[in-house]
C-alpha atoms as a PDB file:
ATOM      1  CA  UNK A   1      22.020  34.104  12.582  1.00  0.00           C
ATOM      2  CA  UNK A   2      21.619  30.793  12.677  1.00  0.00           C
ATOM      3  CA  UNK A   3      17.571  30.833  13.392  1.00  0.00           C
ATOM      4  CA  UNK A   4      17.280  33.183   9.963  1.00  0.00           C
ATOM      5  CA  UNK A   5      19.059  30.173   8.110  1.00  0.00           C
ATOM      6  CA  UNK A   6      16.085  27.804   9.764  1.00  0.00           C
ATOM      7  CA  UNK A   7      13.503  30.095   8.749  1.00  0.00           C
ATOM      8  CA  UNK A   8      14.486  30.757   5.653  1.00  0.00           C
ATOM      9  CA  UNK A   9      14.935  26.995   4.581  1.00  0.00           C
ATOM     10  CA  UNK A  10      11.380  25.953   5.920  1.00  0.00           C
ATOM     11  CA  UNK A  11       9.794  29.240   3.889  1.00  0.00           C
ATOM     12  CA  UNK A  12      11.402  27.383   0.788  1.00  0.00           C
ATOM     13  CA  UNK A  13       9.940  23.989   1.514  1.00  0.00           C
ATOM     14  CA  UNK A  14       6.868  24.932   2.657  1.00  0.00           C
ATOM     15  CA  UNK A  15       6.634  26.949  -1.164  1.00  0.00           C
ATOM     16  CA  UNK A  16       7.660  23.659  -2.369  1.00  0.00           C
ATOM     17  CA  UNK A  17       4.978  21.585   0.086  1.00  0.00           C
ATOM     18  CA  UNK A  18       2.693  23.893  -0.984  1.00  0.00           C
ATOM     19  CA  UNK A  19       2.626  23.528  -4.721  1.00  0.00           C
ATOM     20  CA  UNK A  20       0.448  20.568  -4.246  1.00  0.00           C
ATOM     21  CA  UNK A  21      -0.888  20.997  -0.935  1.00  0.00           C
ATOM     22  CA  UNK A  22      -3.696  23.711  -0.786  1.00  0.00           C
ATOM     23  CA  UNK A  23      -3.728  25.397   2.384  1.00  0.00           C
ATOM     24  CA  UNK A  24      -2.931  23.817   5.535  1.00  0.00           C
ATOM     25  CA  UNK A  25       0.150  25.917   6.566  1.00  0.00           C
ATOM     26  CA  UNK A  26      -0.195  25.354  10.068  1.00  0.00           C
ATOM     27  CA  UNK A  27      -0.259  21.371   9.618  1.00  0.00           C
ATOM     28  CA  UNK A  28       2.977  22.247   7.224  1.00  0.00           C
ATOM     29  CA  UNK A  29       5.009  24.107   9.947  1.00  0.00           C
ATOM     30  CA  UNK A  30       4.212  21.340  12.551  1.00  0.00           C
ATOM     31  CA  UNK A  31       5.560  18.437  10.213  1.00  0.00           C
ATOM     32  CA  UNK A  32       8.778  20.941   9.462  1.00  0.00           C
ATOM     33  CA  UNK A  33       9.538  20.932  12.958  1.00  0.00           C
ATOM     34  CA  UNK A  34       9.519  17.519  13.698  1.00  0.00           C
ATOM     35  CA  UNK A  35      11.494  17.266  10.341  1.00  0.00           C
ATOM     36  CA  UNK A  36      14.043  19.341  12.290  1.00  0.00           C
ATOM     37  CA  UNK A  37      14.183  17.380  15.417  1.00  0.00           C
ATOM     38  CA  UNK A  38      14.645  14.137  14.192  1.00  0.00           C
ATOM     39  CA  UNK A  39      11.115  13.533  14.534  1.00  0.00           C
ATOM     40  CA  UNK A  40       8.365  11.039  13.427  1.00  0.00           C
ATOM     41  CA  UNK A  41       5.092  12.238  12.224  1.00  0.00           C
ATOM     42  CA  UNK A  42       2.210  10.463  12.635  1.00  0.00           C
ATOM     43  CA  UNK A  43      -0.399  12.362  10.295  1.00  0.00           C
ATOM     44  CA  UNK A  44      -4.056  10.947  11.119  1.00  0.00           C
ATOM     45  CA  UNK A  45      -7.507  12.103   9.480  1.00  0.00           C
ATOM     46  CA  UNK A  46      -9.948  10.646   7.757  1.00  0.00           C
ATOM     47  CA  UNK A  47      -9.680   8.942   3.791  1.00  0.00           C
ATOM     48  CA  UNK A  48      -8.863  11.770   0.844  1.00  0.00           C
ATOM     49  CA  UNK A  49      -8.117  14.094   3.123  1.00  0.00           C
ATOM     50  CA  UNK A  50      -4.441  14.524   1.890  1.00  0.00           C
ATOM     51  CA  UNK A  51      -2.653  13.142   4.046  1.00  0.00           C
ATOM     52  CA  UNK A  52      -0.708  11.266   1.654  1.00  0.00           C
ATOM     53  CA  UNK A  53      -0.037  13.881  -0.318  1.00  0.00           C
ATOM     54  CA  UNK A  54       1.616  16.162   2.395  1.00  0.00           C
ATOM     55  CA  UNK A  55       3.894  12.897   3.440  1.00  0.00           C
ATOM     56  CA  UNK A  56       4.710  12.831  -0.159  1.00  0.00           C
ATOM     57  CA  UNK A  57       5.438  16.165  -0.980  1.00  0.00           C
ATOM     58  CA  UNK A  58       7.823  16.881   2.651  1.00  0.00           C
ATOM     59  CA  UNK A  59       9.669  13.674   1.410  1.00  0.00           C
ATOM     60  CA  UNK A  60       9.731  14.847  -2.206  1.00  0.00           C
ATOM     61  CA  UNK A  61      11.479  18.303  -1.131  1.00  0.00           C
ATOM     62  CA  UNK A  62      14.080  16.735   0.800  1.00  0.00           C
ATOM     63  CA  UNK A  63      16.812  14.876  -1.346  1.00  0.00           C
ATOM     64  CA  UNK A  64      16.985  12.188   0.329  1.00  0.00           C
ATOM     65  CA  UNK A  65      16.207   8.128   0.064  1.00  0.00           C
ATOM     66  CA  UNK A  66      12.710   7.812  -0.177  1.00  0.00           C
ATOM     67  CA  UNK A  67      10.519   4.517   0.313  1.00  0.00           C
ATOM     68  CA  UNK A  68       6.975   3.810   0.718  1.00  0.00           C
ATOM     69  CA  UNK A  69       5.028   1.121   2.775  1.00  0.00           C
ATOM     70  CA  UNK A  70       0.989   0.330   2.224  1.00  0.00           C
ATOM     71  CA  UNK A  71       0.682  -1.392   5.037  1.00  0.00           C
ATOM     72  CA  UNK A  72      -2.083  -4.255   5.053  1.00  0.00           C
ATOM     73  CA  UNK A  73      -3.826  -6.724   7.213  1.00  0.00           C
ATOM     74  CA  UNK A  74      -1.395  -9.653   5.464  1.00  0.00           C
ATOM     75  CA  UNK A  75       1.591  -7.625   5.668  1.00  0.00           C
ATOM     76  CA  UNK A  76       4.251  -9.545   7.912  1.00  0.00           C
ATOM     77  CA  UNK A  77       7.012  -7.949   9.870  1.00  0.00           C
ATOM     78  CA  UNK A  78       9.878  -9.439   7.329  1.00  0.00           C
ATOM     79  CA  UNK A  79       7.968  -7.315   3.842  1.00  0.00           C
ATOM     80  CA  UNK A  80       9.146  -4.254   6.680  1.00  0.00           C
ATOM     81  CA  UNK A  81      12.810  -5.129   7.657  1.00  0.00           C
ATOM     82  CA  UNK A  82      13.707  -7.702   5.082  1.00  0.00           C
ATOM     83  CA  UNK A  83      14.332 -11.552   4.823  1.00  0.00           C
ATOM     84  CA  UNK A  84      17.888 -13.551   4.246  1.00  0.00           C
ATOM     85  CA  UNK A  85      17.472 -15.412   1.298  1.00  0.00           C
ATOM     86  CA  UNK A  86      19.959 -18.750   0.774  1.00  0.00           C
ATOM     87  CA  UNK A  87      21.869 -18.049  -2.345  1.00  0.00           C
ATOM     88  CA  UNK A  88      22.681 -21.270  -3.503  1.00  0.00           C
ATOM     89  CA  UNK A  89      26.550 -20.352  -5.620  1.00  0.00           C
ATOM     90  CA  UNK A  90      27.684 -19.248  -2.556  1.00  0.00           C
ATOM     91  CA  UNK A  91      26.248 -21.148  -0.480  1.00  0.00           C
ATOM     92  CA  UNK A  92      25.469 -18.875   2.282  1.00  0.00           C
ATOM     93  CA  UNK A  93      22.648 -16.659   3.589  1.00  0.00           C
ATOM     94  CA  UNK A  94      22.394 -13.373   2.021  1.00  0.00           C
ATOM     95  CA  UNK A  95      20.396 -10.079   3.573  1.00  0.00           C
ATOM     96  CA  UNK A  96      17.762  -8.327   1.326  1.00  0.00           C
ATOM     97  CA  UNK A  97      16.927  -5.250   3.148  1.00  0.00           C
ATOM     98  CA  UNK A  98      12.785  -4.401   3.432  1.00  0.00           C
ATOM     99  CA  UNK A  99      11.990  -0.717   2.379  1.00  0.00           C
ATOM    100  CA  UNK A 100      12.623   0.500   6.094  1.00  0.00           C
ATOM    101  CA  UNK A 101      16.260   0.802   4.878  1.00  0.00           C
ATOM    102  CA  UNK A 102      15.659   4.238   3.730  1.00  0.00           C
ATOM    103  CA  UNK A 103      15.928   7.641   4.717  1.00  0.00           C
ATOM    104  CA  UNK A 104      11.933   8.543   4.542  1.00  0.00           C
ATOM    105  CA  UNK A 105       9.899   5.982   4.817  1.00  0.00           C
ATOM    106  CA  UNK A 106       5.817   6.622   4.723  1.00  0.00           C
ATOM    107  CA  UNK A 107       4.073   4.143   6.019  1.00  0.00           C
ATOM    108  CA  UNK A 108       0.675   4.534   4.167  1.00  0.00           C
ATOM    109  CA  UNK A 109      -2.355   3.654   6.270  1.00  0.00           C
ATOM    110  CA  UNK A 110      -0.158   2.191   9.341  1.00  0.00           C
ATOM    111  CA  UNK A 111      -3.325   1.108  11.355  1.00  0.00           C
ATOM    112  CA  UNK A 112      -4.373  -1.402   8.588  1.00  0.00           C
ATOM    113  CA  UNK A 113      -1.389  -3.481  10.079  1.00  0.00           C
ATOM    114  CA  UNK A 114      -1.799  -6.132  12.372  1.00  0.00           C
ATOM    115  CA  UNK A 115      -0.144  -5.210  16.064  1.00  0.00           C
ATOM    116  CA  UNK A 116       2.795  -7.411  15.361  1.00  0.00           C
ATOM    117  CA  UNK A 117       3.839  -5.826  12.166  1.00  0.00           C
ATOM    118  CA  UNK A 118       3.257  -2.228  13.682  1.00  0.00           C
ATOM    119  CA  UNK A 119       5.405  -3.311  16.006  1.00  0.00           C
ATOM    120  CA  UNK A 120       8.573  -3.780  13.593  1.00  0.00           C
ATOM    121  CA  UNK A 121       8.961  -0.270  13.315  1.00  0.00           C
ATOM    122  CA  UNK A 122       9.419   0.369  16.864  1.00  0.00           C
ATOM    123  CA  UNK A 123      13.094  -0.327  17.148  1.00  0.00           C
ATOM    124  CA  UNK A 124      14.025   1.390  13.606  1.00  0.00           C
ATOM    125  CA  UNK A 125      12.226   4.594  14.747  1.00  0.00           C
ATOM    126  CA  UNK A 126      13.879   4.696  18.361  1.00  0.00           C
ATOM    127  CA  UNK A 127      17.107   3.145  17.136  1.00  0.00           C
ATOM    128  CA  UNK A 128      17.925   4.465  14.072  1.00  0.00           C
ATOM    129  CA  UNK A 129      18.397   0.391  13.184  1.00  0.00           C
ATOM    130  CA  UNK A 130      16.704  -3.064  12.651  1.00  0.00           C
ATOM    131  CA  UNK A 131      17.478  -6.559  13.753  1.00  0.00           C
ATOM    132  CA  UNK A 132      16.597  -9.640  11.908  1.00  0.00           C
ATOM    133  CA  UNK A 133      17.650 -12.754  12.479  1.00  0.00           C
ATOM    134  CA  UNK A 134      20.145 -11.450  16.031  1.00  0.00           C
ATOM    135  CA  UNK A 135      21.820  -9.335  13.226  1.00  0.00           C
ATOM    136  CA  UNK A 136      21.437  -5.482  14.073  1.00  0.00           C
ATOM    137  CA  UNK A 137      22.142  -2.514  10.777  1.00  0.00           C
ATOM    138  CA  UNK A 138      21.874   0.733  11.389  1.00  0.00           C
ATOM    139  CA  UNK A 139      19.612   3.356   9.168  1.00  0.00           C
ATOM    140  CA  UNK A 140      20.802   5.800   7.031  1.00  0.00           C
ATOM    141  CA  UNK A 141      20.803   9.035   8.367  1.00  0.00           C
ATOM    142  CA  UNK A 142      18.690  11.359   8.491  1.00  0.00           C
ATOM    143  CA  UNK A 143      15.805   8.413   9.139  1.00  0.00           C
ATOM    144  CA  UNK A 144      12.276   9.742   9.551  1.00  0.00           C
ATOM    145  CA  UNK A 145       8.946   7.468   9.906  1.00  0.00           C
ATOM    146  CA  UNK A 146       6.333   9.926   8.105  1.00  0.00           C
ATOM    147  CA  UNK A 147       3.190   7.620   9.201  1.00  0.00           C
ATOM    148  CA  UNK A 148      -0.273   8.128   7.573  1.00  0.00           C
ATOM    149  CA  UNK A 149      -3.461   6.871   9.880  1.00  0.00           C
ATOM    150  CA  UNK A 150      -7.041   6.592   9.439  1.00  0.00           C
ATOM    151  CA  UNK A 151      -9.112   7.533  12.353  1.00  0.00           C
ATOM    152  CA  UNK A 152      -9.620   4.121  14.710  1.00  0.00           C
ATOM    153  CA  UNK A 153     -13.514   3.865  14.527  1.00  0.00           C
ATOM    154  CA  UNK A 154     -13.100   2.802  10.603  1.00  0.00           C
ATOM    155  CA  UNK A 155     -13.279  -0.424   9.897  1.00  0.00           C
ATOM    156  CA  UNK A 156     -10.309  -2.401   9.448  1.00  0.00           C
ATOM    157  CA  UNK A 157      -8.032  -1.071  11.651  1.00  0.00           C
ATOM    158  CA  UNK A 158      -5.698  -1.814  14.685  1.00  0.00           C
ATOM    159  CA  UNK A 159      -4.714   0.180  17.568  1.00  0.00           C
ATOM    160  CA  UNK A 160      -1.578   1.120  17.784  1.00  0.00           C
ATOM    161  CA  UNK A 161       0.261   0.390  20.771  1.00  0.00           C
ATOM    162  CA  UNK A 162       1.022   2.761  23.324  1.00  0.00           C
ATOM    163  CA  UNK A 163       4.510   2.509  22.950  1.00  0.00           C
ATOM    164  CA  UNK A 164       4.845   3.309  19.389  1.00  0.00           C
ATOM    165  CA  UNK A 165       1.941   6.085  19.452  1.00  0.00           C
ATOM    166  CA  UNK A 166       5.235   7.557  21.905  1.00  0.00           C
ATOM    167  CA  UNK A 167       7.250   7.166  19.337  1.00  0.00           C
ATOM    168  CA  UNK A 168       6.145   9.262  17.328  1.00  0.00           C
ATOM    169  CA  UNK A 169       6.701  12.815  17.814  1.00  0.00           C
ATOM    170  CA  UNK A 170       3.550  14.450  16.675  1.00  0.00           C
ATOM    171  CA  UNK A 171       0.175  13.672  15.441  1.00  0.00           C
ATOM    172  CA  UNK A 172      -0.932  16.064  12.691  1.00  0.00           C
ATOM    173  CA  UNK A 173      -4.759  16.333  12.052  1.00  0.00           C
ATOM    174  CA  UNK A 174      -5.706  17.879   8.552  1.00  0.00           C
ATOM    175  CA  UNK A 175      -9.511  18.373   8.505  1.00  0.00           C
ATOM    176  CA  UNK A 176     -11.574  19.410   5.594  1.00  0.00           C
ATOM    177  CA  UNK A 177     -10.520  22.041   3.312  1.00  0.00           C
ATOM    178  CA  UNK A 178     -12.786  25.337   3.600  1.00  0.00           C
ATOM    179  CA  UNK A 179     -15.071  25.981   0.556  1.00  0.00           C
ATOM    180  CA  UNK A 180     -12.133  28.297  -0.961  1.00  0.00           C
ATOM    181  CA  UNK A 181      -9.872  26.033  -0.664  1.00  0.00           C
ATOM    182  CA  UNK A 182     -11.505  23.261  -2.102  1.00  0.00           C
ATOM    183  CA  UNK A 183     -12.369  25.581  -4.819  1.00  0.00           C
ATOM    184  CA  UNK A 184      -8.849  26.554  -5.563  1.00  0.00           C
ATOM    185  CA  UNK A 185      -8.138  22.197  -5.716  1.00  0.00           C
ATOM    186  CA  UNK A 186     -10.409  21.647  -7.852  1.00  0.00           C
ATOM    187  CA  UNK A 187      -9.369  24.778 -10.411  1.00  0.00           C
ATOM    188  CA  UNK A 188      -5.697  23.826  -9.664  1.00  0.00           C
ATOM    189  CA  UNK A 189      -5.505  20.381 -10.697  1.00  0.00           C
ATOM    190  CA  UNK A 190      -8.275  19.881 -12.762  1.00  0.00           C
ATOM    191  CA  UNK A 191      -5.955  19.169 -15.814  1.00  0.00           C
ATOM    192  CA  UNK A 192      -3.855  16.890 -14.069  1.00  0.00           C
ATOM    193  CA  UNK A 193      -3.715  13.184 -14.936  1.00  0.00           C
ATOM    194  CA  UNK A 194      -1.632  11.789 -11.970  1.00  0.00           C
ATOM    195  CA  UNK A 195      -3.204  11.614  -8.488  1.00  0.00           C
ATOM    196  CA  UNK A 196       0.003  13.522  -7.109  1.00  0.00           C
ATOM    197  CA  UNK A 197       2.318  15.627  -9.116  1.00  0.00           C
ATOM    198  CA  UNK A 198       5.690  15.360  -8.762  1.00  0.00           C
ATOM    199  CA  UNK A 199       7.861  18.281  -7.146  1.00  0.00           C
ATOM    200  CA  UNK A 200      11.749  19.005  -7.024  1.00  0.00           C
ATOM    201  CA  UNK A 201      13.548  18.847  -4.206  1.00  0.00           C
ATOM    202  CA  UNK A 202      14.581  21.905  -2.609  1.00  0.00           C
ATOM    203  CA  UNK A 203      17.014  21.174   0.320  1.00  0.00           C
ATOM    204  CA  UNK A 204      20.165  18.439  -0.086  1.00  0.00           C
ATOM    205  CA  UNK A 205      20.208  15.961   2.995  1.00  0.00           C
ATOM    206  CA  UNK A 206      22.974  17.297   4.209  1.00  0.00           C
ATOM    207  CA  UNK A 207      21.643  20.641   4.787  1.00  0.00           C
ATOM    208  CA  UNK A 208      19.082  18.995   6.560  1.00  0.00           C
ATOM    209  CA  UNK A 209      21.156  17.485   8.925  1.00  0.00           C
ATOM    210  CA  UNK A 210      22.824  20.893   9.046  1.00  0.00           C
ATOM    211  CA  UNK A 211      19.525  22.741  10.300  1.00  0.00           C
ATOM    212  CA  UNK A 212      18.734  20.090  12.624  1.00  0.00           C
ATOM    213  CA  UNK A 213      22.029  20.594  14.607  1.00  0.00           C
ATOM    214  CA  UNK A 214      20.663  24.664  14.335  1.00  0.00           C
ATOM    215  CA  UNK A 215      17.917  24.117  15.616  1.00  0.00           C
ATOM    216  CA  UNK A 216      19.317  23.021  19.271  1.00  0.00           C
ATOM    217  CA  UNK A 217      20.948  26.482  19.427  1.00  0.00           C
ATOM    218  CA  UNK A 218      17.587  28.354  20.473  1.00  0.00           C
ATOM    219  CA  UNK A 219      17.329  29.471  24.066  1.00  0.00           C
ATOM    220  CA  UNK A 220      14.602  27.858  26.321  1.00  0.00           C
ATOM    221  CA  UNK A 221      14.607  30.244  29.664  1.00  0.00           C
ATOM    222  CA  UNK A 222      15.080  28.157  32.766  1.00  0.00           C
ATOM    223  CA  UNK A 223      11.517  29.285  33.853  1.00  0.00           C
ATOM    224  CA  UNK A 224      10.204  28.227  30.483  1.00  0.00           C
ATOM    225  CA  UNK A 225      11.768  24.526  31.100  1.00  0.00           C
ATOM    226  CA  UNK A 226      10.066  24.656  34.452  1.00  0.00           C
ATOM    227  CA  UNK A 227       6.605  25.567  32.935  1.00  0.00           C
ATOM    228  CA  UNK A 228       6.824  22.846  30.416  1.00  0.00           C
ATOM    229  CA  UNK A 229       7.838  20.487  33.259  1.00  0.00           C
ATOM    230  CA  UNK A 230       4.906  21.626  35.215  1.00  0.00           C
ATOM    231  CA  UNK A 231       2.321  21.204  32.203  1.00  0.00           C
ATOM    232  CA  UNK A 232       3.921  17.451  32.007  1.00  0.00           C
ATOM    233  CA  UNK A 233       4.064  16.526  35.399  1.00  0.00           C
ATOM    234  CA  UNK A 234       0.024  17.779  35.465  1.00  0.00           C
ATOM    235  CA  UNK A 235      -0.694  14.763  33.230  1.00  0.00           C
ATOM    236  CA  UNK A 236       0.635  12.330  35.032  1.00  0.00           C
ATOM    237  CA  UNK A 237      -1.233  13.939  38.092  1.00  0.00           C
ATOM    238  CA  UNK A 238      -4.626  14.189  36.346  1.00  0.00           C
ATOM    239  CA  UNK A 239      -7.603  12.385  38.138  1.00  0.00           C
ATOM    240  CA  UNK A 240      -8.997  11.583  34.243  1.00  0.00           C
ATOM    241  CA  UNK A 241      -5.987  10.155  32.892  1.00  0.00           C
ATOM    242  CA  UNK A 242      -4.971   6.575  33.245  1.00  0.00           C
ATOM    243  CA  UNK A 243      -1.683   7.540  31.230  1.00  0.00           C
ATOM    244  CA  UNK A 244       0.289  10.810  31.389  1.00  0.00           C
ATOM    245  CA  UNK A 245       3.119  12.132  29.146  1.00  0.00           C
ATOM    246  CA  UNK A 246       6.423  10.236  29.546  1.00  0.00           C
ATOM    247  CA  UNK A 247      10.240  11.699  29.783  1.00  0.00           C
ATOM    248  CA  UNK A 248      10.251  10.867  26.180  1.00  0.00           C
ATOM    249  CA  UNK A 249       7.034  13.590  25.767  1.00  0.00           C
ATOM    250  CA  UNK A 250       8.820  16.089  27.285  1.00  0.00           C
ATOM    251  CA  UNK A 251      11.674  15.795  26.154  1.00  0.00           C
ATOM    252  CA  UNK A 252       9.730  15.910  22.490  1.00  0.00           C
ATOM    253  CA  UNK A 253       8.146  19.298  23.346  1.00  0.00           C
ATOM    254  CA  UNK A 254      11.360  20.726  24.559  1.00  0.00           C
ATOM    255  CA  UNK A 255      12.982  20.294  20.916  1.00  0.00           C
ATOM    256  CA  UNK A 256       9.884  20.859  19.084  1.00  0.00           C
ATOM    257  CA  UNK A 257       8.970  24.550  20.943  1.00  0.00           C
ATOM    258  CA  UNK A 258      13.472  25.438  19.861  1.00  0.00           C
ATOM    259  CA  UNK A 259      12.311  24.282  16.255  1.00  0.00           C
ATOM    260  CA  UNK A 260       9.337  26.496  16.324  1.00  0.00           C
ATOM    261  CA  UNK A 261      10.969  29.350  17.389  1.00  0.00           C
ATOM    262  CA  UNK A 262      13.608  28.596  15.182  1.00  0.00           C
ATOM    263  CA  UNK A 263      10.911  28.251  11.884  1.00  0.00           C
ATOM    264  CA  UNK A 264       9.184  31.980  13.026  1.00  0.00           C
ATOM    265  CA  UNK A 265      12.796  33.803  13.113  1.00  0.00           C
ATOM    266  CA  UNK A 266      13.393  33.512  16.937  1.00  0.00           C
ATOM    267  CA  UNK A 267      16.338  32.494  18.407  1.00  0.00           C
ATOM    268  CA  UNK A 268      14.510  32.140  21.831  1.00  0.00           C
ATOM    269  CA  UNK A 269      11.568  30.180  22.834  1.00  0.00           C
ATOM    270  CA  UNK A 270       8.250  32.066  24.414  1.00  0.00           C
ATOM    271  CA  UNK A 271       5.395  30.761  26.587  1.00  0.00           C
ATOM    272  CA  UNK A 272       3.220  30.214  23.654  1.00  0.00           C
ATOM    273  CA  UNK A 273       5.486  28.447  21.507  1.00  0.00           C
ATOM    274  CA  UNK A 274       4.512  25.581  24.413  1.00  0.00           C
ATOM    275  CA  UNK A 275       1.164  25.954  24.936  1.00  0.00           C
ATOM    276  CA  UNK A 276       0.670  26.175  21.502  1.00  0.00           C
ATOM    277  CA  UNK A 277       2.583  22.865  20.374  1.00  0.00           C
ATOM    278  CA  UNK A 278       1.442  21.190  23.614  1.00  0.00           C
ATOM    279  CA  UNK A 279      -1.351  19.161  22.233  1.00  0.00           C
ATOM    280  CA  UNK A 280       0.382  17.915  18.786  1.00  0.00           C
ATOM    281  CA  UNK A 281       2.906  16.272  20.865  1.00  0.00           C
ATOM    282  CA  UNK A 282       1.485  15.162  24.096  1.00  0.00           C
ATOM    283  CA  UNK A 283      -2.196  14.247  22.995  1.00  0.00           C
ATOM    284  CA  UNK A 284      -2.008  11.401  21.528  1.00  0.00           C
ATOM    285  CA  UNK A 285       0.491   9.898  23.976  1.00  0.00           C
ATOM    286  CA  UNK A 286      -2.233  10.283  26.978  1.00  0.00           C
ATOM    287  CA  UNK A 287      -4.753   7.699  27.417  1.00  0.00           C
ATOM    288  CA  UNK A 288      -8.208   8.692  29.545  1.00  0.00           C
ATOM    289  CA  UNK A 289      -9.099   6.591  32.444  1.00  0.00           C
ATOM    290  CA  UNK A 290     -12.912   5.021  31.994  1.00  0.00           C
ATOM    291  CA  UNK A 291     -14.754   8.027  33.958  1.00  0.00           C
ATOM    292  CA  UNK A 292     -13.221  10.130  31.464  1.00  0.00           C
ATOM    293  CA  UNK A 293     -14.280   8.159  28.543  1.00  0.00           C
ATOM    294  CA  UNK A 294     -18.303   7.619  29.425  1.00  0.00           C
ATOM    295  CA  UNK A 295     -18.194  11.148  29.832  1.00  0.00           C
ATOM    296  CA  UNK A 296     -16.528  11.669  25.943  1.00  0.00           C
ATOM    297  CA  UNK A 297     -13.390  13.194  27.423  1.00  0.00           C
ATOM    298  CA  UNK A 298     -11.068  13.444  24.965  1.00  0.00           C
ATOM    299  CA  UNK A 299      -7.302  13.541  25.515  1.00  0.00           C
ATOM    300  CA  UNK A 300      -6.729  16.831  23.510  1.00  0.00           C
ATOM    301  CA  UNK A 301      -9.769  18.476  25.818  1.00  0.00           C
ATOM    302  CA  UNK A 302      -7.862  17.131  29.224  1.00  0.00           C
ATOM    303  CA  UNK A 303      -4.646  18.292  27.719  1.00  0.00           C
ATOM    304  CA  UNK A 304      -6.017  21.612  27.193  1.00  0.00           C
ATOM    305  CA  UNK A 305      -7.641  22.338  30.952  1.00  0.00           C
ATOM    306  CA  UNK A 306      -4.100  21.007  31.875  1.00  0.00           C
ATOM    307  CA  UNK A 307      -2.631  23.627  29.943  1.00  0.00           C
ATOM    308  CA  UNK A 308      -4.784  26.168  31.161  1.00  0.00           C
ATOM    309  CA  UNK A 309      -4.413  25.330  34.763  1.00  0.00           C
ATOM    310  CA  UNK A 310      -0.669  26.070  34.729  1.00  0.00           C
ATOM    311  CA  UNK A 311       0.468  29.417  35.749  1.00  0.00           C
ATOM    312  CA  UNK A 312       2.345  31.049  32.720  1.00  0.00           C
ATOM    313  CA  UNK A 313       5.844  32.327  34.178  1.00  0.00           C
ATOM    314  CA  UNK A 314       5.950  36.318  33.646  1.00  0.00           C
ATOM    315  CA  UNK A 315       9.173  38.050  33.531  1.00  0.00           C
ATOM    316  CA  UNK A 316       9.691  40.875  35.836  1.00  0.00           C
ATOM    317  CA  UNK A 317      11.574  43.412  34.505  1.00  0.00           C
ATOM    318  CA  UNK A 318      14.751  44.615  36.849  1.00  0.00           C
END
C-alpha cells in the first residue's frame, strides 16, 4: 500500500530529525509534508529557537545537494543566482552558479535581506530555474527553499513580499520548548562541542521523488474538495481581510491534507486533515484589512472563525 510506504519513510526521518531536535513532532510532520509535495517551508520564530537546526537536520536526512544562504542586509541578488565572470584564455563569458543551484537550499534568516534580493528567489522557487543575464537553467530536482525567519517586529528586518510569502507552502512556528524538554537539551548535548551535530542521511533522493509521486494517490472525497473550496472562498469573502487565499493556497492545502493522510497511514483524506492544516498553509498568505489590525486581529485568529464557520460535510450512510 502505497500510503504504508509514505508512512513508514517519514517515521524513519522524523527518528533521524529527531536525534537533534527535542520534541516538536508536530512542527516535524508539517515540514515532511511539504517535503512531499514539492513544497517550500518557511519556518519563522524567534532567535535560538531551533529553527536552524530542524532546516538542517530535514536537509541532512535527505541525500541530496545541500547549500546554505545567511542572508544579509548587503547581500545582492547575484551572491543568490550567480555572476558570469570574463575568463580571459578563452575569451568569453563564463557562468558561476550562486548556491541556489542546489537541491536544498536554507536560506538562514531570509528577512535580513533587502526586498530586492528576497525577491531572487521567487522565480527559482515557482520555476524550478533562474535567469541571469536573459539566460534561463533549470534546478536540480527535487528543489526545495527551506527558509528560516525571525519574527518582523525585530530589528533589522524586511517584509517579505506578498508574493513570495505565497510561495511558500507553509509557515512552521516552533515556540519554546516545555521545561522537560529543555531539560532533556540541556542533558542531551551538554558534551557536545559543535552547535549542530551531524546526522546520516536516511532516504536517497530518488526515493524522495518516489514518495512524492505516492503521495498524489490519496483520495480527497468530492465533498471534501468542496469544503476546502468553501473554507477558501470564505477568505476572500471576509469583511476583515484585505487579502484572501489565492488558487495557489488552495491548491497548496489540497496536496498538503493527501500528504498528511498519507504520513498517518491513510490512503484517504478526512475533514480534519483540513481544518487541521488550514492555518499552516493559508495564514500567512492572508493579509488583515486596517479595522482588523487596530483591533489586533491576527490572520491565524480570522482564519480560524473562517474555519469554524464552514459546515463540515457529514456522510450519510446508504
Amino acid at each position: 500500500m502505497s500510503a504504508d510506504q509514505v508512512r513508514d519513510a517519514a517515521a524513519k526521518i522524523r527518528a533521524n530529525v529527531q536525534q537533534v531536535v527535542v520534541g516538536k513532532g508536530e512542527a516535524v510532520d508539517l515540514a515532511l509534508v511539504a517535503l512531499l509535495c514539492h513544497g517550500h517551508i518557511l519556518i519563522e520564530d524567534v532567535p535560538g529557537i531551533g529553527k536552524t537546526t530542524l532546516a538542517k537536520a530535514l536537509a541532512w536526512s535527505i541525500d541530496c545537494q545541500f547549500r546554505r544562504i545567511q542572508f544579509t542586509p548587503d547581500l545582492m541578488p547575484a551572491d543568490i543566482l550567480g555572476v558570469n565572470v570574463y575568463n580571459m584564455k578563452s575569451g568569453q563569458f563564463e557562468f558561476r552558479a550562486g548556491p541556489v543551484f542546489t537541491q536544498v537550499l536554507l536560506a538562514d534568516e531570509l528577512n535580513r535581506a533587502t526586498p530586492r534580493t528576497q525577491s531572487a528567489l521567487l522565480e527559482a522557487m515557482q520555476e524550478r530555474q533562474a535567469t541571469m543575464d536573459g539566460v534561463t537553467r533549470p534546478l536540480p530536482e527535487p528543489f526545495l527553499v527551506l527558509a528560516t525567519l525571525n519574527p518582523i517586529e525585530m530589528e533589522g528586518t524586511f517584509p517579505l513580499p506578498e508574493g513570495q510569502l505565497d510561495r511558500f507552502m507553509m509557515r512552521i512556528r516552533l515556540g519554546y520548548p516545555s521545561h522537560v524538554e529543555e531539560s532533556e537539551i540541556l542533558a542531551r548535548f551538554q558534551h557536545v562541542t559543535t552547535a549542530i551535530p551531524k546526522i546520516n542521511s536516511v532516504l536517497t533522493a530518488a526515493e524522495l521523488v518516489k514518495l512524492q509521486s505516492l503521495v498524489t494517490d490519496v483520495m480527497i472525497d468530492d465533498t471534501l474538495r468542496d469544503y476546502l473550496l468553501h473554507i477558501v472562498e470564505e477568505t476572500r469573502k471576509s469583511n476583515e481581510l484585505e487579502l484572501g487565499a489565492s488558487p495557489r493556497a488552495s491548491l497548496a492545502l489540497y496536496k498538503a491534507t493527501q500528504a498528511w493522510a498519507a504520513v498517518n497511514g491513510r490512503s484517504y483524506v478526512l475533514p480534519d486533515d483540513i481544518k487541521r492544516l488550514a492555518e499552516p498553509v493559508l495564514a500567512h498568505r492572508l493579509i488583515p484589512n486596517s479595522q482588523a489590525r487596530l483591533r489586533g486581529r491576527r490572520p491565524a485568529q480570522i482564519l480560524d472563525d473562517i474555519v469554524r464557520g464552514v459546515p463540515v460535510p457529514i456522510q450519510r450512510r446508504s
